[in-house]
Protein backbone atom coordinates (compact mmCIF):
# COMPACT_ATOMS: atom_id res chain seq x y z
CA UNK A 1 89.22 116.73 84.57
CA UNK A 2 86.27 115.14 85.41
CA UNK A 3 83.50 117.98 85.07
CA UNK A 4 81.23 119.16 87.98
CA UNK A 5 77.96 117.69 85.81
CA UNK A 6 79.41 114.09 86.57
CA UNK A 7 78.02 113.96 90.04
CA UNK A 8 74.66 112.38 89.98
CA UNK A 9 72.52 112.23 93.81
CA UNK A 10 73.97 109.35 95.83
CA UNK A 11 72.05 105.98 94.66
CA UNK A 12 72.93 103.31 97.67
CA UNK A 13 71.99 100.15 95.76
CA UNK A 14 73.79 100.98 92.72
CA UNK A 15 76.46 102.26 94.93
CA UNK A 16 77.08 98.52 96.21
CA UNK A 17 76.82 97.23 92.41
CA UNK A 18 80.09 99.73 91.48
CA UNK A 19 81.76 98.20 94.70
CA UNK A 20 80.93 94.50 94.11
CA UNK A 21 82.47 95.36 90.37
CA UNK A 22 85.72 96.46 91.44
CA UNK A 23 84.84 100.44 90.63
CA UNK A 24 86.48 103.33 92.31
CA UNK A 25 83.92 105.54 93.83
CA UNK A 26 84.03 109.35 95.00
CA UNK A 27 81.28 110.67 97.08
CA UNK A 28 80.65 114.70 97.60
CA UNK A 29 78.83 115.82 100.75
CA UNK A 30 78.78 118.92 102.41
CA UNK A 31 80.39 119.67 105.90
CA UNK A 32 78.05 122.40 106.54
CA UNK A 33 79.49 124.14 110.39
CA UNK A 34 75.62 125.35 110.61
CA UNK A 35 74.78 121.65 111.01
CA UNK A 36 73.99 119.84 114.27
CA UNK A 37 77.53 118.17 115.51
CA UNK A 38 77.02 114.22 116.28
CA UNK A 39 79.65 114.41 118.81
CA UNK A 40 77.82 111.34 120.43
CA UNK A 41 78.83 109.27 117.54
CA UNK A 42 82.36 110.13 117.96
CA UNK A 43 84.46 107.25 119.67
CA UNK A 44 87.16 108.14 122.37
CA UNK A 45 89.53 108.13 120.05
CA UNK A 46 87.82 110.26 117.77
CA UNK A 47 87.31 112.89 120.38
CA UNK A 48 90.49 113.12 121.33
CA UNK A 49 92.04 114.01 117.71
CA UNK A 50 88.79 116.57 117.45
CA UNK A 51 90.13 118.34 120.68
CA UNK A 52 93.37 118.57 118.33
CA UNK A 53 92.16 120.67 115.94
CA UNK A 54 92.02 124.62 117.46
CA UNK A 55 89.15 125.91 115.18
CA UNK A 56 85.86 125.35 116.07
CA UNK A 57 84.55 124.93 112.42
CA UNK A 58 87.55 122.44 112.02
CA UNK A 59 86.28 120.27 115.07
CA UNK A 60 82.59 120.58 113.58
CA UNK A 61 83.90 119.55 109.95
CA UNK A 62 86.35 117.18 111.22
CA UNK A 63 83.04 115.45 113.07
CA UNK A 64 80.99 115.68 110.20
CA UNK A 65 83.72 113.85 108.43
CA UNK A 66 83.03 110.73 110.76
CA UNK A 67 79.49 110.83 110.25
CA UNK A 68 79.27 110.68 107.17
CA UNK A 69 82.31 108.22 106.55
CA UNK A 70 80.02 105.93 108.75
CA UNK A 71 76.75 106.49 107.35
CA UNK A 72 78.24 105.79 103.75
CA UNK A 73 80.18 102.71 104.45
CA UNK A 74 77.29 101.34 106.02
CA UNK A 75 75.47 102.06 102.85
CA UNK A 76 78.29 100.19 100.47
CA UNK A 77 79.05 97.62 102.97
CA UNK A 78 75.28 96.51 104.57
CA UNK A 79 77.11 96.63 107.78
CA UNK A 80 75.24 99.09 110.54
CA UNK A 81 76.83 101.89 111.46
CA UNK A 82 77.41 100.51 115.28
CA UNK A 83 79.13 97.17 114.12
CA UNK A 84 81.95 99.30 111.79
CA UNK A 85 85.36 99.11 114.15
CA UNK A 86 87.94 101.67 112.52
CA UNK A 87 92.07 101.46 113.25
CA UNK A 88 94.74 102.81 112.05
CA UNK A 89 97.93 101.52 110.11
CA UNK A 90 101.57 101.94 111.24
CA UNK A 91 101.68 105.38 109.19
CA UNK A 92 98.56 106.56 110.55
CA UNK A 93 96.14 105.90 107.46
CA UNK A 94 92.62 104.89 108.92
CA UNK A 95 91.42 100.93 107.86
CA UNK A 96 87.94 99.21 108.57
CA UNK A 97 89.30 96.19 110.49
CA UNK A 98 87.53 93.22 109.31
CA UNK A 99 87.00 93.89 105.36
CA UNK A 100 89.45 94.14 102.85
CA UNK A 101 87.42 97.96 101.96
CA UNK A 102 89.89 100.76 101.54
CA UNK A 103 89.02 104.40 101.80
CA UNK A 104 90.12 107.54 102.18
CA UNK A 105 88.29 110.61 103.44
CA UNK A 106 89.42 114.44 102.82
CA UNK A 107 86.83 117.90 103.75
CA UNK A 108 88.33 121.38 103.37
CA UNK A 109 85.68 124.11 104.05
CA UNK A 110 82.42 122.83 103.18
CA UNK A 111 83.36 120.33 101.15
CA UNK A 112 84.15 116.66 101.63
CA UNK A 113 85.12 113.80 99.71
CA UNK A 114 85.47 110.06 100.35
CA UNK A 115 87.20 107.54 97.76
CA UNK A 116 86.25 103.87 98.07
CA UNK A 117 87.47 100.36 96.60
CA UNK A 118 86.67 96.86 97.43
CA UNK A 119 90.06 96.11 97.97
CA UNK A 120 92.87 98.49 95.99
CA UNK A 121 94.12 101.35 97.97
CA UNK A 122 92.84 104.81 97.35
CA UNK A 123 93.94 108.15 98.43
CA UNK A 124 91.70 112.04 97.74
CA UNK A 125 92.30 115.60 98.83
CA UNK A 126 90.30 118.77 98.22
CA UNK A 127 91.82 122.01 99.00
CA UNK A 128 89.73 125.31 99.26
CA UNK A 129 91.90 127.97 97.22
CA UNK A 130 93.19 130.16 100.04
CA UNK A 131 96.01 133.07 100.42
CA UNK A 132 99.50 132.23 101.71
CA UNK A 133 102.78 132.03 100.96
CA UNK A 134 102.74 129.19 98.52
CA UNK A 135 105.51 130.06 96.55
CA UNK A 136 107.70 129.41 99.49
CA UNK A 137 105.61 126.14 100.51
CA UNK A 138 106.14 125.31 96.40
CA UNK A 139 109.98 125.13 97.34
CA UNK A 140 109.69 122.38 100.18
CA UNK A 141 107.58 120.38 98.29
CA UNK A 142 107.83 120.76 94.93
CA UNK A 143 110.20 118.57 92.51
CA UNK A 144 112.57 121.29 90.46
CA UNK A 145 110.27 120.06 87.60
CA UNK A 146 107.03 121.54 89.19
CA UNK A 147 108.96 124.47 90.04
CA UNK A 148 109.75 125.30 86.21
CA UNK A 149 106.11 124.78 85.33
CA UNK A 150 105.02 127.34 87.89
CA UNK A 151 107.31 129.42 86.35
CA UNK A 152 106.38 129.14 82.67
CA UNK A 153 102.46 130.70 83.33
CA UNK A 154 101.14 133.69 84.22
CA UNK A 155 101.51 134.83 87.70
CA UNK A 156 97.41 135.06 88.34
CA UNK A 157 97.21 130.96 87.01
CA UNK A 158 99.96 130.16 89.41
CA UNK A 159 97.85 129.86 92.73
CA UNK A 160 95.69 127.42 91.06
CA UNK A 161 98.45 125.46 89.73
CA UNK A 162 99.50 125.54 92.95
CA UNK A 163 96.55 123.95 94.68
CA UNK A 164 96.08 121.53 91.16
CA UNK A 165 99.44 119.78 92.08
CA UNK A 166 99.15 119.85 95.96
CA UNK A 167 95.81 117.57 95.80
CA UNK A 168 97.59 115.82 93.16
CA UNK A 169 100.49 114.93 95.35
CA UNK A 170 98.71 114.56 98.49
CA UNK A 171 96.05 112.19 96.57
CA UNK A 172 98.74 110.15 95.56
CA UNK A 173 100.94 109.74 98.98
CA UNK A 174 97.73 109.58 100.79
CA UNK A 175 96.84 106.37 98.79
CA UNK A 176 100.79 105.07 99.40
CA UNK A 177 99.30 105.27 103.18
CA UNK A 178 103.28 107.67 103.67
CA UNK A 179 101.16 111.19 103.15
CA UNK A 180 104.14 113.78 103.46
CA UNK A 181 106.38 111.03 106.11
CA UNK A 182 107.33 110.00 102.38
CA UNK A 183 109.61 113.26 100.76
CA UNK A 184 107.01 115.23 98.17
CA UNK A 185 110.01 116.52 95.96
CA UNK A 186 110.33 112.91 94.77
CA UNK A 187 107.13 112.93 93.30
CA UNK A 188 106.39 114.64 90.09
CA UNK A 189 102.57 115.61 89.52
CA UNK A 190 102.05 119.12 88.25
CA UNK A 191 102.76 118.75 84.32
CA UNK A 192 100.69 115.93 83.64
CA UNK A 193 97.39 115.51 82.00
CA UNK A 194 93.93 115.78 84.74
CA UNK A 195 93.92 111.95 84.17
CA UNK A 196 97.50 110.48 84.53
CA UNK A 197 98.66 106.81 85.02
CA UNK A 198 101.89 106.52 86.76
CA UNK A 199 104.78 103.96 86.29
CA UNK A 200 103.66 102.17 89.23
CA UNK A 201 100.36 102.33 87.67
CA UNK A 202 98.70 104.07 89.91
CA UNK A 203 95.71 106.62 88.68
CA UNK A 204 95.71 110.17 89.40
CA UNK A 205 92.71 112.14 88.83
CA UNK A 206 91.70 115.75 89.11
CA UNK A 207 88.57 115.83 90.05
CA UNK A 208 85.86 119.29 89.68
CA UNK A 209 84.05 120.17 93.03
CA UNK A 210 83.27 123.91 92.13
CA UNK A 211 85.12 127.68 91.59
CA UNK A 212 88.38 128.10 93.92
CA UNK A 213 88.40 124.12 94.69
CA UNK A 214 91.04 121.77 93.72
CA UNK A 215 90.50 117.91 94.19
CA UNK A 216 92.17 114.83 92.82
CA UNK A 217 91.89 110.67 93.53
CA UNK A 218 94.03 108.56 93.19
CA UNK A 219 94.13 104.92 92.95
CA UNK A 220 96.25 102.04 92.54
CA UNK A 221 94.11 99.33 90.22
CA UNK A 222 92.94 100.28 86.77
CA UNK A 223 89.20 101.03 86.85
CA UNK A 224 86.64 103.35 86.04
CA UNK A 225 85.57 106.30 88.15
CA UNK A 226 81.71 106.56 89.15
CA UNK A 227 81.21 109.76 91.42
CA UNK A 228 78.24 110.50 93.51
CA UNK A 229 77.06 113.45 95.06
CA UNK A 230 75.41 113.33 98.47
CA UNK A 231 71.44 115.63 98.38
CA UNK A 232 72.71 119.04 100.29
């Protein structure tokens, strides 16, 4: 796992060095709901799938999210913020028309990650541990596999297993550009190493973004990691 230390402050110009070499990049910042909402920045689009979301600190992170995913490409890319024109693909996964850059942005609670690469396809997820009935959620999702390693540890390690395979998997398909449209019991995650190449040889890599957090990239070119951590 790559430790919580790892995460130097955000350098912009070294930033577009790691990009020009081919490096996959994570960047931390913080969707903090006190924060002013740049709504105006939204496009129409953009507003409509914030009206989606029936929380109001979802809306307010879910904006935040945009922000920053602009602010940040414009840092890597030398593009301004007002020229970057975002689509989506046929399954949904968001693309900066234009550029071969791929990305991929996830927030749960305060937290939010983005994954970038020149040109490989990248997928991230970071899940706040929460209460629910994941054992049940375990068996729609889960390969039979998982399942057994779930049931080989203790019960009070299990919800943390639980989220540790989720980001995994959702990493993973997120990259694929399928997320869950693509079955999750087909892929098997949970009872590998934190840093795991798969026979397709994509990367999978948990990542460490503080107590009762899981995260994980993953990443379909072999390269080395460089992480960066936005100033709160």
């Amino acid at each position: 796992m790559v430790s919580d230390a790892a995460w130097p402050p955000w350098d912009s110009a070294a930033g577009r060095e790691a990009l020009a070499r081919g490096n996959v990049q994570v960047l931390r910042f913080r969707c903090d709901v006190a924060s002013r909402e740049p709504i105006e920045q939204l496009t129409a689009e953009e507003r409509a799938r914030r009206e989606r979301f029936r929380n109001a600190d979802d809306r307010i992170r879910y904006t935040l999210g945009r922000f920053w995913l602009r602010r940040l490409v414009s840092d890597l890319t030398g593009q301004p913020e007002g020229d970057l024109r975002f689509d989506r693909g046929p399954s949904g996964k968001p693309f900066l028309r234009d550029t071969p850059l791929q990305f991929n942005l996830a927030h749960s609670g305060d937290i939010g990650l983005l994954a970038v690469h020149r040109s490989a396809a990248v997928g991230v997820d970071v899940e706040r541990h929460r209460v629910f009935e994941w054992e049940q959620v375990a068996r729609h999702v889960f390969t039979e596999a998982e399942i057994s390693v779930f049931a080989s540890v203790a019960a009070s390690e299990r919800p943390a297993m639980f989220f540790r395979c989720w980001t995994r998997k959702e990493a993973y398909l997120k990259g694929l550009g399928e997320g869950f449209q693509r079955d999750p019991r087909k892929v098997d995650l949970c009872g590998m190493p934190s840093r795991t190449m798969l026979v397709d040889g994509w990367s999978v890599v948990d990542l460490e973004v503080g107590t009762g957090c899981s995260a994980a990239v993953a990443f379909e070119v072999p390269s080395d990691l460089i992480l960066w951590a936005l100033a709160e």
